[in-house]
C-alpha atoms as a PDB file:
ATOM      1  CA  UNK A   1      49.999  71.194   3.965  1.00  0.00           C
ATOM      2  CA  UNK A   2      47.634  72.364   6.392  1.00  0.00           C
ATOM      3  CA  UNK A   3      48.418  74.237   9.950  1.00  0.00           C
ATOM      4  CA  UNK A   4      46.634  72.864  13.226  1.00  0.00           C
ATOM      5  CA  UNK A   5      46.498  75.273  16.075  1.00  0.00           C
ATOM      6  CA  UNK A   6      47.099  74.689  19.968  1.00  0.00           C
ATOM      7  CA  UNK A   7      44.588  75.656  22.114  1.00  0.00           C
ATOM      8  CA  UNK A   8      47.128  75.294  24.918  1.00  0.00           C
ATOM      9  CA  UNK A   9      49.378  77.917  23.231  1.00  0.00           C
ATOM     10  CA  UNK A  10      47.772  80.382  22.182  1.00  0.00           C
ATOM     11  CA  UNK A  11      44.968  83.226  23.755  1.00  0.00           C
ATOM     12  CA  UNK A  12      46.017  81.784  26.975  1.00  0.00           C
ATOM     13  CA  UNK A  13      44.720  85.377  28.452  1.00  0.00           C
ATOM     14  CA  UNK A  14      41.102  83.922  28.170  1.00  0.00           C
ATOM     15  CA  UNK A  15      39.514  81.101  29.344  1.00  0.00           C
ATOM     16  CA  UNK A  16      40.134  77.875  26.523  1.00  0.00           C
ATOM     17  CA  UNK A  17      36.819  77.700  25.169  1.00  0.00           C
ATOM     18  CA  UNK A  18      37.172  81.363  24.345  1.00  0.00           C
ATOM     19  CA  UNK A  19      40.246  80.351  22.113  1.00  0.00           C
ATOM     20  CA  UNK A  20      38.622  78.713  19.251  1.00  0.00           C
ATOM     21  CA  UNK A  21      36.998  81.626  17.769  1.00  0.00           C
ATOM     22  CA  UNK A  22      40.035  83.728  17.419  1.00  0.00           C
ATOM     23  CA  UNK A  23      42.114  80.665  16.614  1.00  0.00           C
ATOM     24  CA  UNK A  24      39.780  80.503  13.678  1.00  0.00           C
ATOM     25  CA  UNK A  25      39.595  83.901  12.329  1.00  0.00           C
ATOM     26  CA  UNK A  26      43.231  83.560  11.899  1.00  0.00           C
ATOM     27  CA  UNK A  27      42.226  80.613   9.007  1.00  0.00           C
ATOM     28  CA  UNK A  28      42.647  77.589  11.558  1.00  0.00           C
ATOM     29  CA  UNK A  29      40.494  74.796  11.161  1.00  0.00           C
ATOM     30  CA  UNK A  30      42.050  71.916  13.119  1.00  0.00           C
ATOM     31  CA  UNK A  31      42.274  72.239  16.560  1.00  0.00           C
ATOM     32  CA  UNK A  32      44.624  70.178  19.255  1.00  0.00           C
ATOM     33  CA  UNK A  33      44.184  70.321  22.880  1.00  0.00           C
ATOM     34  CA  UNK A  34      46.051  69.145  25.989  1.00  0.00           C
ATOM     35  CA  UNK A  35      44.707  66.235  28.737  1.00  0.00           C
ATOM     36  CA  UNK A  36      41.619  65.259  27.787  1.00  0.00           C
ATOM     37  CA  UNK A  37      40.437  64.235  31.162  1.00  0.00           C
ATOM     38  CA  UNK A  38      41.091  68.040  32.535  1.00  0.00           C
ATOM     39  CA  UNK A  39      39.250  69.629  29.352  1.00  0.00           C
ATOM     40  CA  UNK A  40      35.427  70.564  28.828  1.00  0.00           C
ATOM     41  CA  UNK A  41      36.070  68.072  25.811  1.00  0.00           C
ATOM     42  CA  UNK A  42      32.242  67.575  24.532  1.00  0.00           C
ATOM     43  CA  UNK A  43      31.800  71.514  24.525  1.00  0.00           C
ATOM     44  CA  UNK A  44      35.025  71.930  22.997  1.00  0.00           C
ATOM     45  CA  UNK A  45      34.415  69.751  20.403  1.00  0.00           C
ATOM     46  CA  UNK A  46      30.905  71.513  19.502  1.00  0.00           C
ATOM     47  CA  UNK A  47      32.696  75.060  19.245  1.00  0.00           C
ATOM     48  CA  UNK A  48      35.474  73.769  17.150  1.00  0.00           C
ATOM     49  CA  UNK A  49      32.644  72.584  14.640  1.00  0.00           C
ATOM     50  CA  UNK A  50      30.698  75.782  15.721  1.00  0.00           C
ATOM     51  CA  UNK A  51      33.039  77.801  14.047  1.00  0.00           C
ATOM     52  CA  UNK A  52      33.797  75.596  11.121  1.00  0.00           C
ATOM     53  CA  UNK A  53      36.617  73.279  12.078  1.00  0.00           C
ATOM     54  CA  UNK A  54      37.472  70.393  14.014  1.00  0.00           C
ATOM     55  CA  UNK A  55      39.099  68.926  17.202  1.00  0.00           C
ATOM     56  CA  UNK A  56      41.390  67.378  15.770  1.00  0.00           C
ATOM     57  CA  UNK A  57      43.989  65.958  18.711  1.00  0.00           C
ATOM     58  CA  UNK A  58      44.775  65.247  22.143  1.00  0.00           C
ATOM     59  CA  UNK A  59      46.101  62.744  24.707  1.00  0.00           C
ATOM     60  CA  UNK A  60      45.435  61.329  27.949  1.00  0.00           C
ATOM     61  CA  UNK A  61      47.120  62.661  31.107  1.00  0.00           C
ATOM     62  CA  UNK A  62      45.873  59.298  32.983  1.00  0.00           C
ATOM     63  CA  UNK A  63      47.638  57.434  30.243  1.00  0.00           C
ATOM     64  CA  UNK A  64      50.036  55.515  32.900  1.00  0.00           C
ATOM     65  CA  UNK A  65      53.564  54.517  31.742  1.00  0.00           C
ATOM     66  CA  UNK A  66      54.039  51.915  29.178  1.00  0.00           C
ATOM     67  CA  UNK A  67      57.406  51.486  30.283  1.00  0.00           C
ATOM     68  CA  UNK A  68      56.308  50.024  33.458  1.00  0.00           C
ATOM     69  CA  UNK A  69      55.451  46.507  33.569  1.00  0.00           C
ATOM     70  CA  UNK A  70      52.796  47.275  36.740  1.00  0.00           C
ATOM     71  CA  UNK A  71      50.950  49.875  34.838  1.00  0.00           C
ATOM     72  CA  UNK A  72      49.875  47.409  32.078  1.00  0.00           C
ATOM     73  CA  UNK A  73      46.338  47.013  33.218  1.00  0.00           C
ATOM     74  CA  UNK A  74      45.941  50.899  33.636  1.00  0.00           C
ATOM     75  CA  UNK A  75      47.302  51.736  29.761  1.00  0.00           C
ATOM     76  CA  UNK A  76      44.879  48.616  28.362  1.00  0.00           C
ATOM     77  CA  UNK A  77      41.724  50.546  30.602  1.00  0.00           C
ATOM     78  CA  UNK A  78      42.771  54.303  29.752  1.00  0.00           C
ATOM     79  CA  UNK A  79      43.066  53.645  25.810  1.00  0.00           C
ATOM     80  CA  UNK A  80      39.645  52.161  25.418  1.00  0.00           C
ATOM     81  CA  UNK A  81      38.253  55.049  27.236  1.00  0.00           C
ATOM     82  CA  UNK A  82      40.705  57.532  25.257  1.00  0.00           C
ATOM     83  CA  UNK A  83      39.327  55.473  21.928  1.00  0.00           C
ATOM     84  CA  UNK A  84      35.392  55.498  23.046  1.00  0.00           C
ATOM     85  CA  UNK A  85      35.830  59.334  23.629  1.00  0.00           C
ATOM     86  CA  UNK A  86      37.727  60.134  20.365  1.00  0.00           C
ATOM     87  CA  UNK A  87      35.393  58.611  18.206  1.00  0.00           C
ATOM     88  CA  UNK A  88      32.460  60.193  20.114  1.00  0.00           C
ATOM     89  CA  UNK A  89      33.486  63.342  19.161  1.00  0.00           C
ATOM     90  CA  UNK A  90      35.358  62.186  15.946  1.00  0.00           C
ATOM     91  CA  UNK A  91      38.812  62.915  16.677  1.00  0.00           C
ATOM     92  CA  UNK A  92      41.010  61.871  14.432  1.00  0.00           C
ATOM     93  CA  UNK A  93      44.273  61.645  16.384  1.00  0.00           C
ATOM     94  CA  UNK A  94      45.708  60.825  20.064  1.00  0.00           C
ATOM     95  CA  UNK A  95      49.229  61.146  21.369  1.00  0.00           C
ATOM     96  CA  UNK A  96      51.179  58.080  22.982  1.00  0.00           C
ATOM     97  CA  UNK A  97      54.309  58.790  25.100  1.00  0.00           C
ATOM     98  CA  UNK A  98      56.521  56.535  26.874  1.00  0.00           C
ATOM     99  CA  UNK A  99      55.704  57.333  30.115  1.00  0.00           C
ATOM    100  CA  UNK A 100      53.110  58.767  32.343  1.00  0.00           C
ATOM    101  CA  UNK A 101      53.337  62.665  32.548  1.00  0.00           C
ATOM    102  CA  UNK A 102      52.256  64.492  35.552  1.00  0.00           C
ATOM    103  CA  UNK A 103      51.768  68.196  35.531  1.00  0.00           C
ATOM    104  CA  UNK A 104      52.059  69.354  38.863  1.00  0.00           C
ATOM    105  CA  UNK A 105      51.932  73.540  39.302  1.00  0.00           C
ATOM    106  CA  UNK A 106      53.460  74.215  36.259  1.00  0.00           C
ATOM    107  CA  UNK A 107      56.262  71.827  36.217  1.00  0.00           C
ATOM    108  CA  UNK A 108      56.109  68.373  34.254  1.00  0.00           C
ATOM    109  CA  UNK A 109      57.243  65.238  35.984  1.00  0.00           C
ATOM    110  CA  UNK A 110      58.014  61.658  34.875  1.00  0.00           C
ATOM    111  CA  UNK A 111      56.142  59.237  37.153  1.00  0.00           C
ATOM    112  CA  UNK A 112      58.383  57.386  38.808  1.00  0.00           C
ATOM    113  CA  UNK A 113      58.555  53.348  38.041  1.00  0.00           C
ATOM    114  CA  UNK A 114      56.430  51.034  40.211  1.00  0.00           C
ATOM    115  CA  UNK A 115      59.954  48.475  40.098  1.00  0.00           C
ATOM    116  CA  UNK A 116      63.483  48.488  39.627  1.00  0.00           C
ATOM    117  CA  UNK A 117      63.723  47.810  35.956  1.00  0.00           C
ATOM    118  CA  UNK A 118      66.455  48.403  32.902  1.00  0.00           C
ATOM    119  CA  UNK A 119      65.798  50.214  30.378  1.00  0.00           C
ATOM    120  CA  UNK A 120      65.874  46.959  27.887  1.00  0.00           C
ATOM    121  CA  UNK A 121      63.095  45.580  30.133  1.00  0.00           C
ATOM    122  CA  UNK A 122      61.178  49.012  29.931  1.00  0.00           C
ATOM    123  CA  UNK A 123      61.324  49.312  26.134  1.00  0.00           C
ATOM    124  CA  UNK A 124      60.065  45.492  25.634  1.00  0.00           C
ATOM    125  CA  UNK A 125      57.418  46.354  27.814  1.00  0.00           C
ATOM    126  CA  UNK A 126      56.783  49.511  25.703  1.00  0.00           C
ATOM    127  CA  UNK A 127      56.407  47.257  22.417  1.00  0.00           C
ATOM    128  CA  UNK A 128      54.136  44.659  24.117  1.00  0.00           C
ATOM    129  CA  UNK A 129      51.931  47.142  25.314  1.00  0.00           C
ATOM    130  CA  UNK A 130      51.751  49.399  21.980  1.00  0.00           C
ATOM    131  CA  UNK A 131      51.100  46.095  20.333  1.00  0.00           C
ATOM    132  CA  UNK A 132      47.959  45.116  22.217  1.00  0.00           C
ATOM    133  CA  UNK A 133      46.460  49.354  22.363  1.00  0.00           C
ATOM    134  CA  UNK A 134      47.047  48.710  18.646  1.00  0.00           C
ATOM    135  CA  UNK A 135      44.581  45.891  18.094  1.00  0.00           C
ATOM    136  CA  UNK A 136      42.161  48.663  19.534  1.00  0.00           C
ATOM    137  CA  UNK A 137      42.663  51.288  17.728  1.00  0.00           C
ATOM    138  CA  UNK A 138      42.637  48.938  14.331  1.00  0.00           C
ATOM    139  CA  UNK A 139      39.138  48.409  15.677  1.00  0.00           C
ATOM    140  CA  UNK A 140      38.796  52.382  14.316  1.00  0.00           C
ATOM    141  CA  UNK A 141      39.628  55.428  11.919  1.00  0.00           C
ATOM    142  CA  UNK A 142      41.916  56.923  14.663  1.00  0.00           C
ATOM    143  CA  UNK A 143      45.506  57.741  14.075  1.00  0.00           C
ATOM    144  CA  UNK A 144      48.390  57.237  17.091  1.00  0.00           C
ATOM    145  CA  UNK A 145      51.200  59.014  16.949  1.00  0.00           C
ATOM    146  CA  UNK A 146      54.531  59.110  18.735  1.00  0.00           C
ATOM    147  CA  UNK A 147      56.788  62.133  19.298  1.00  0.00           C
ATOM    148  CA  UNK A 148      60.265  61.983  21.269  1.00  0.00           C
ATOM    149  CA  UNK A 149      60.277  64.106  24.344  1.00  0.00           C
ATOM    150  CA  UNK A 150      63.183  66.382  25.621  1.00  0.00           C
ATOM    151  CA  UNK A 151      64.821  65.017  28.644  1.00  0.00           C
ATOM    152  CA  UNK A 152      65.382  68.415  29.837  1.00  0.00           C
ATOM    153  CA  UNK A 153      61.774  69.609  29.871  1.00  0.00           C
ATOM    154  CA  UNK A 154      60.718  67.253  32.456  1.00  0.00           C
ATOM    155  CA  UNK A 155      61.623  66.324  35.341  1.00  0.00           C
ATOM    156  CA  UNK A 156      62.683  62.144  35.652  1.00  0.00           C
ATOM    157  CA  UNK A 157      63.459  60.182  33.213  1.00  0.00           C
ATOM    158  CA  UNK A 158      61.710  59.291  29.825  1.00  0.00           C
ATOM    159  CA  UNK A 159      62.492  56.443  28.175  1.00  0.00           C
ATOM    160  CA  UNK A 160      61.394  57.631  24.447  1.00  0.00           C
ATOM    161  CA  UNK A 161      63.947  60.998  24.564  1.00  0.00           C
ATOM    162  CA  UNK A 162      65.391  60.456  20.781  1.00  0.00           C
ATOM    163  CA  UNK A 163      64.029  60.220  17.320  1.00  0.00           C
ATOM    164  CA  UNK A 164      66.287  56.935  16.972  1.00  0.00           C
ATOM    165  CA  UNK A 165      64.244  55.385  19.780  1.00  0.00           C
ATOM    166  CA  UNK A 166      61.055  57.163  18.936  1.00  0.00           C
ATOM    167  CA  UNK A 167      61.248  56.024  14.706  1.00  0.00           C
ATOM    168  CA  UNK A 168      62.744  52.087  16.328  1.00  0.00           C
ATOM    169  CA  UNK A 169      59.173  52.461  18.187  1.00  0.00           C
ATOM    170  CA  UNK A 170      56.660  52.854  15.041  1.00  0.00           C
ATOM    171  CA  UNK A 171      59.144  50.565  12.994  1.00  0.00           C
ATOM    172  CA  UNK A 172      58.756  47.260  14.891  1.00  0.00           C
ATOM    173  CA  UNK A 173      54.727  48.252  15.570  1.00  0.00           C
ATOM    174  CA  UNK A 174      54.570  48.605  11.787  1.00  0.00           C
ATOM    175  CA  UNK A 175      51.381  49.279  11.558  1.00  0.00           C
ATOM    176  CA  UNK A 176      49.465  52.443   9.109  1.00  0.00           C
ATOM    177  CA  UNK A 177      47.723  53.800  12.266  1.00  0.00           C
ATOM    178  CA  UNK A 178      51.055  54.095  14.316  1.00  0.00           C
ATOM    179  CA  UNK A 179      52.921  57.218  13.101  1.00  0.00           C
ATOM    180  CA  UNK A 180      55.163  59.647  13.619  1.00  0.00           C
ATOM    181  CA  UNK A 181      55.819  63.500  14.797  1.00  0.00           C
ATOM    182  CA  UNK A 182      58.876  65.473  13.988  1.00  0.00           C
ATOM    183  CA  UNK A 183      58.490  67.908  17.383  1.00  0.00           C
ATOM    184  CA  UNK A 184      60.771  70.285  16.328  1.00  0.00           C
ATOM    185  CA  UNK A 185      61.485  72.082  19.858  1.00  0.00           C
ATOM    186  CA  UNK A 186      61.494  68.667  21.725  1.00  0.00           C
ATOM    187  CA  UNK A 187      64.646  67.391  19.136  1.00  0.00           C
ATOM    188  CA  UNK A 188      66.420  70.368  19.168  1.00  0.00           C
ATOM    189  CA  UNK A 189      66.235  70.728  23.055  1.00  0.00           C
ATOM    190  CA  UNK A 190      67.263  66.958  23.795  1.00  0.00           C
ATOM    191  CA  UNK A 191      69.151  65.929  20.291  1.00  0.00           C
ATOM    192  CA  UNK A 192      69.829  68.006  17.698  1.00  0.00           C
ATOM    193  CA  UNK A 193      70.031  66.647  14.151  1.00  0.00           C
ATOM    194  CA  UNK A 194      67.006  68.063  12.666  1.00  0.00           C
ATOM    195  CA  UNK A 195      67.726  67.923   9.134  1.00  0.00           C
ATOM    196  CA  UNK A 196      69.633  64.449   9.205  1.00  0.00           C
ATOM    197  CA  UNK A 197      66.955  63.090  11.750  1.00  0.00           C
ATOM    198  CA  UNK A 198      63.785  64.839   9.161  1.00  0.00           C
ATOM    199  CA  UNK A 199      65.146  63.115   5.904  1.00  0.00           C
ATOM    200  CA  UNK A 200      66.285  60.037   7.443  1.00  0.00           C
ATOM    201  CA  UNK A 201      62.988  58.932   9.096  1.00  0.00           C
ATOM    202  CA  UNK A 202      60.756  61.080   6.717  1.00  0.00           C
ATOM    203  CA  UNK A 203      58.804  57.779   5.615  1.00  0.00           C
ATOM    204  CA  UNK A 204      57.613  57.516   9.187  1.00  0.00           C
ATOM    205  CA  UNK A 205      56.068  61.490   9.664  1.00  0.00           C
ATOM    206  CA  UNK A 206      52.612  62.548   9.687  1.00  0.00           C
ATOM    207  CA  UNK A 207      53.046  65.973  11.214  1.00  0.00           C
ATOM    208  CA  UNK A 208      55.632  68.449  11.953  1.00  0.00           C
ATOM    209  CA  UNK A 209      55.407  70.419  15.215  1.00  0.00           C
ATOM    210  CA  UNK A 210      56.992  73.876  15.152  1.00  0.00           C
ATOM    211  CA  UNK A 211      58.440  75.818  18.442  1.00  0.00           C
ATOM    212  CA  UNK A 212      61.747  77.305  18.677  1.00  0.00           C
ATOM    213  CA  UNK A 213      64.448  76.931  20.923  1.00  0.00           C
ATOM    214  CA  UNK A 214      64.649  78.040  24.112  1.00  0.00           C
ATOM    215  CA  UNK A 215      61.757  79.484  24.774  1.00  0.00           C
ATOM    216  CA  UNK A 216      58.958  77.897  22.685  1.00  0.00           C
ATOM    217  CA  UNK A 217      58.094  80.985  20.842  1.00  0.00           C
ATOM    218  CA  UNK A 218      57.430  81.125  16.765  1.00  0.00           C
ATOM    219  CA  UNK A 219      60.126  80.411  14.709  1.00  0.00           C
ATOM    220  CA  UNK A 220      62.772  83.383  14.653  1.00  0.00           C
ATOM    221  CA  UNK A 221      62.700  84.036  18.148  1.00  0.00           C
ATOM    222  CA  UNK A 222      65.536  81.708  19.186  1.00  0.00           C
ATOM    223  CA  UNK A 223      68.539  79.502  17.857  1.00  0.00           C
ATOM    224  CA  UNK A 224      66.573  76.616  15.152  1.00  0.00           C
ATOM    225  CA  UNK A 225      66.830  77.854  11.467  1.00  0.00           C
ATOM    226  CA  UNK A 226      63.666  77.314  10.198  1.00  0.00           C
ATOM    227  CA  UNK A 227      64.439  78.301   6.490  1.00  0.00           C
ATOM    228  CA  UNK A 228      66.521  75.325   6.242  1.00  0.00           C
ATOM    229  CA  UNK A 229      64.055  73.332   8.148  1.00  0.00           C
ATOM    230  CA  UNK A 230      61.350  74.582   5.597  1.00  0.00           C
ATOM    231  CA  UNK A 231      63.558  73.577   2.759  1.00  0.00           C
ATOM    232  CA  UNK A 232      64.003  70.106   3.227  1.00  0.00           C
ATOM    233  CA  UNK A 233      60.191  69.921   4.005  1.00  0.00           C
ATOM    234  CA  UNK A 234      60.035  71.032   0.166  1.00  0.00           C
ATOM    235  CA  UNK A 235      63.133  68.598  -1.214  1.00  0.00           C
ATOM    236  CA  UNK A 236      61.099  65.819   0.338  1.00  0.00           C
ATOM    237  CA  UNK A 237      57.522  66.706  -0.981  1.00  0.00           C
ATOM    238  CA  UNK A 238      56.428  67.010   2.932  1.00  0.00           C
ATOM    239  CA  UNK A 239      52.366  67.668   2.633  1.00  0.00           C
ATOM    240  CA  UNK A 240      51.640  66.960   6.326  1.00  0.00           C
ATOM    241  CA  UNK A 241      50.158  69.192   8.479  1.00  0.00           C
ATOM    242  CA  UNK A 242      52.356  71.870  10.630  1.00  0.00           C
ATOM    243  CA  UNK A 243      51.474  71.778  14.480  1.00  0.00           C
ATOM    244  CA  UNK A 244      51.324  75.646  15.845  1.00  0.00           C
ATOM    245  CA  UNK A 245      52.615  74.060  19.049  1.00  0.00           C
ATOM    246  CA  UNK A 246      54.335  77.630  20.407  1.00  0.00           C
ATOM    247  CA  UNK A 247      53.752  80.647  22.415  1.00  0.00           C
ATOM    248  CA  UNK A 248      53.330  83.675  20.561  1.00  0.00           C
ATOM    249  CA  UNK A 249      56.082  86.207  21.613  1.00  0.00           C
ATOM    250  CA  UNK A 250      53.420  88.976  20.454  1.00  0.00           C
ATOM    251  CA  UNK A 251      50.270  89.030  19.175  1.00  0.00           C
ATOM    252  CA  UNK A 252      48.493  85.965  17.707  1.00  0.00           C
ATOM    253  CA  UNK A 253      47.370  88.137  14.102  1.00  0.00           C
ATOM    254  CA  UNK A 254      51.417  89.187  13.847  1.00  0.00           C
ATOM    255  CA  UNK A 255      52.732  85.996  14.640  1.00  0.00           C
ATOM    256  CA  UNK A 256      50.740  83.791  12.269  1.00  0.00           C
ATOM    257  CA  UNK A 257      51.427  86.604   9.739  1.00  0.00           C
ATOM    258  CA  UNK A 258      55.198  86.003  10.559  1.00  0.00           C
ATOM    259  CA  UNK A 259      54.845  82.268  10.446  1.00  0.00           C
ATOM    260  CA  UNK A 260      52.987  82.041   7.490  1.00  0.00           C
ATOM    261  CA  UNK A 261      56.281  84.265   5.726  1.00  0.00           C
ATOM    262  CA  UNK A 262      58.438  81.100   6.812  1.00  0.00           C
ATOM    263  CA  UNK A 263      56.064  77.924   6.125  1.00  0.00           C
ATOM    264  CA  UNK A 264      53.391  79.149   3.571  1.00  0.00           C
ATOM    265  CA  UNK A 265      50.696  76.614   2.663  1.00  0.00           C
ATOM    266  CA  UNK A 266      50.797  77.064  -0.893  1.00  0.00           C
END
């Protein structure tokens, strides 16, 4: 196993550039970062390797919604340009969600649907879509992953809000560059399950991202036992990476220590 740190999470008291260094004299290597669009991504990418590692994920926030049949053009244009930049500065992995997200002061929204349509009619659309990005990204090295949102972070609806949808999702794509991320804050927020959910689609997992519940500290800070979780990871031979996707509740060098106590690498 490996950890991958979140530059959005972490040393938010200085400006994100400034977070790789520290990141990495805590012994991370792989970095993941927010919204590619709204990022310095090219400098970014030079002090990740700057200080030995790599950028290793992010997504587009100009993604549009492949839920909604008249954003179809817009997801086809914005994955090329999210594949052209990740292999520019050889990124191994980008994020696909459901539908479009749109930060706006602080507060994620769902955009709303340009038409009237069911939820059946959204999720065929969804597959159709994934289908056709997928036939670019088999034109490269890069890894897509899926993760199930929380219907209570955001505000509207998304249509991918469940592992069952989100593991139905990379089954019918069926493809090795279509994967899957057990978000363990977003499950426990909008479904619960963990254990059941982590064993019964653990063919399907590249990653495990790590946050507890409610306030998306490090584990120990709120209601998800993470010794269990940590457990099963080791009954099923898990050797996947863990996502640092959290706010410390205290400093970065205690926290990792702490975290490190609970998931250690070796």
């Amino acid at each position: 196993m490996e950890y991958t740190g979140y530059l959005d999470f972490w040393f938010t008291d200085r400006p994100l550039l400034e977070r790789v260094a520290p990141f990495a004299a805590l012994g991370i290597k792989q970095f993941n970062v927010f919204f590619w669009r709204q990022a310095p991504i090219a400098e970014l990418a030079a002090e990740c390797q700057r200080c030995g590692g790599q950028l290793y994920s992010t997504f587009d926030d100009d993604m549009g919604s492949l839920a909604d049949p008249g954003d179809n053009e817009r997801t086809l244009r914005s994955w090329a340009e999210s594949l052209e930049m990740a292999e520019r500065y050889n990124i191994p992995c980008l994020y696909i969600f459901s539908n479009q997200i749109e930060p706006i002061k602080g507060v994620d929204f769902v955009q709303r649907l340009s038409g009237n349509y069911t939820p059946g009619e959204q999720y065929a659309n969804l597959l159709d879509q994934t289908e056709k990005i997928m036939k670019l990204v088999e034109q490269t090295n890069i890894e897509v992953r899926v993760e199930c949102l929380n219907q209570y972070h955001f505000i509207g609806k998304i249509l991918v809000d469940n592992p069952r949808l989100a593991a139905d999702w990379v089954r019918r794509i069926d493809h090795p560059q279509f994967r899957l991320t057990f978000d363990v804050y977003h499950q426990q927020r909008g479904s619960g399950d963990l254990l059941w959910s982590f064993e019964e689609y653990f063919d399907l997992y590249s990653a495990v991202h790590i946050g507890d519940v409610p306030t998306r500290q490090e584990p120990g800070t709120g209601e998800i036992n993470f010794v269990n979780i940590r457990a099963k990871m080791r009954e099923l031979g898990f050797d996947g990476e863990i996502g640092l996707e959290f706010y410390p509740s205290t400093t970065e060098a205690d926290v990792m220590a702490r975290t490190q106590a609970i998931f250690p690498l070796a």
